[in-house]
C-alpha atoms as a PDB file:
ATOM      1  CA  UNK A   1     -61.726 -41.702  23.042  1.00  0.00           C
ATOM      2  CA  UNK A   2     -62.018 -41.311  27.043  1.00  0.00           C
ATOM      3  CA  UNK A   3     -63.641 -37.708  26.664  1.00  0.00           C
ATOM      4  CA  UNK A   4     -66.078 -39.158  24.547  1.00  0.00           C
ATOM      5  CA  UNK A   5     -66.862 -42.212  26.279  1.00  0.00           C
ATOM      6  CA  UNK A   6     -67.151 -39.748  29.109  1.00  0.00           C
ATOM      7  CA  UNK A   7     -68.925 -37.596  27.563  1.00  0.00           C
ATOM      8  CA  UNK A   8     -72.005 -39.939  26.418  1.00  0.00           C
ATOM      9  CA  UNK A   9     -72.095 -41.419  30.400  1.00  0.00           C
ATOM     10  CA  UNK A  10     -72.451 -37.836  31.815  1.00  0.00           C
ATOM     11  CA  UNK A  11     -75.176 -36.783  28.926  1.00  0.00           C
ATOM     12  CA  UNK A  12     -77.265 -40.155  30.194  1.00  0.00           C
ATOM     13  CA  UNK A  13     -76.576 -39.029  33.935  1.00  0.00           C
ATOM     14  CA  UNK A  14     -77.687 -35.422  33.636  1.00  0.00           C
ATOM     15  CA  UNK A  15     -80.235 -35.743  30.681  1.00  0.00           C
ATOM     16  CA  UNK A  16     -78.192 -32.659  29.337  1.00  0.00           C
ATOM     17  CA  UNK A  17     -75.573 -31.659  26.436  1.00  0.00           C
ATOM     18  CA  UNK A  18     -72.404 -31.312  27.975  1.00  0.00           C
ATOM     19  CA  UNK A  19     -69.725 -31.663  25.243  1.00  0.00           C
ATOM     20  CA  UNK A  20     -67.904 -28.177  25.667  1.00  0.00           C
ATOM     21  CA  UNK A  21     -66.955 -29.298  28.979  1.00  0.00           C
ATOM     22  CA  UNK A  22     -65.995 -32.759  28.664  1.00  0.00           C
ATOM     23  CA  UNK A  23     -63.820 -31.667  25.881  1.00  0.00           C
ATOM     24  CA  UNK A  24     -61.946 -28.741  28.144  1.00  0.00           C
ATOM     25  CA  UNK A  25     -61.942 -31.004  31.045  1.00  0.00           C
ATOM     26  CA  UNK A  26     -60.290 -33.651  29.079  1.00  0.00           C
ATOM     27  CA  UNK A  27     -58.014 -31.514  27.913  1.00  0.00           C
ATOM     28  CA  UNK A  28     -57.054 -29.629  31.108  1.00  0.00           C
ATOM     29  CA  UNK A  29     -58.403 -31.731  33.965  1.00  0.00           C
ATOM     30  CA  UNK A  30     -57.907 -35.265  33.412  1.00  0.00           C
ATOM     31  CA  UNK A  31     -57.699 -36.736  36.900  1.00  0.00           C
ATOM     32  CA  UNK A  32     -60.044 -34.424  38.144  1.00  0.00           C
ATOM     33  CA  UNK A  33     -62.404 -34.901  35.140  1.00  0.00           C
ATOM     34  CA  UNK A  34     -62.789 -38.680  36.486  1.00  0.00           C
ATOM     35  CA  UNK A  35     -62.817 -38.078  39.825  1.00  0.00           C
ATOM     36  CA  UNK A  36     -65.911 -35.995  39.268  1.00  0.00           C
ATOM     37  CA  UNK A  37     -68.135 -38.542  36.536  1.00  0.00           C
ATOM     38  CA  UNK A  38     -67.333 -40.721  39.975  1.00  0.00           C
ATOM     39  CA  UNK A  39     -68.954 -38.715  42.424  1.00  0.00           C
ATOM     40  CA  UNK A  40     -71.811 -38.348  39.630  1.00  0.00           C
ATOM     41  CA  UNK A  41     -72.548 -41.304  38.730  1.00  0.00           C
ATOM     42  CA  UNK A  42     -72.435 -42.146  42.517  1.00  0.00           C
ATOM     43  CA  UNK A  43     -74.200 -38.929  44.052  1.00  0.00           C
ATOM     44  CA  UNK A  44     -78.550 -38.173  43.870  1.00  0.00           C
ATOM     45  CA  UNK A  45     -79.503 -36.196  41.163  1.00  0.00           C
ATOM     46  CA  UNK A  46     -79.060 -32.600  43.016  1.00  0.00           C
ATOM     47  CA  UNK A  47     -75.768 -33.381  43.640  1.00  0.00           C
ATOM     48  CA  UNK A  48     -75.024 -34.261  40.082  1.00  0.00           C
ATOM     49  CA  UNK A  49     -76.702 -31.037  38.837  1.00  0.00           C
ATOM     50  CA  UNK A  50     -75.227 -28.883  41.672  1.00  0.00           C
ATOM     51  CA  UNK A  51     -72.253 -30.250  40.562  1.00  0.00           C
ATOM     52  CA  UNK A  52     -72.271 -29.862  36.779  1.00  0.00           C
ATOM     53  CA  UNK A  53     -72.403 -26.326  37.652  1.00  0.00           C
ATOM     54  CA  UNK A  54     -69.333 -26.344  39.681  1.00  0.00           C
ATOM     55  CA  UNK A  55     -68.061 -27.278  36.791  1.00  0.00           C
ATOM     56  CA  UNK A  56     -69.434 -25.100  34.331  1.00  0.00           C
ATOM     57  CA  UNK A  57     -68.166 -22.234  36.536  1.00  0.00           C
ATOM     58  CA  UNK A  58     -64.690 -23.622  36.798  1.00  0.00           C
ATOM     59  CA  UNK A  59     -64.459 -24.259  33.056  1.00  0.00           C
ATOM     60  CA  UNK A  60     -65.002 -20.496  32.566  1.00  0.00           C
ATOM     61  CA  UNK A  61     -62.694 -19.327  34.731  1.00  0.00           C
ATOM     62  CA  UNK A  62     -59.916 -21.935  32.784  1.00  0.00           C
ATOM     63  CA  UNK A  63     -60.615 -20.096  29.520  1.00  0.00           C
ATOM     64  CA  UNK A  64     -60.727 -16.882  31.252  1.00  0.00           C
ATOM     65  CA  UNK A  65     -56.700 -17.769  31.791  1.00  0.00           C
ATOM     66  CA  UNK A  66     -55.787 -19.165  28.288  1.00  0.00           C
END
């Protein structure tokens, strides 16, 4: 339910499909998952995006590992 509450905030903050990653993150990355849609939600819109790829890269390196 919290990934995809989460999930629908960070598609209306980044105008952008990010599913795969909430659903990792939620999995994986809980805390850190939250700590980031706050930082979002409080950052400009370069931050977000610079962000979201932080993430993306992050998220690859996870499955890399599993």
């Amino acid at each position: 339910m919290l990934a995809h509450h989460t999930s629908f905030r960070l598609r209306q903050e980044l105008k952008c499909d990010c599913d795969l990653t909430i659903s990792w993150y939620g999995r994986f990355l809980n805390d850190f998952l939250l700590i980031a849609i706050e930082i979002i939600m409080e950052g400009t819109k370069i931050v977000r995006v610079r962000l979201m790829k932080n993430l993306t890269i992050k998220l690859i390196k996870i499955l890399i590992k599993l």
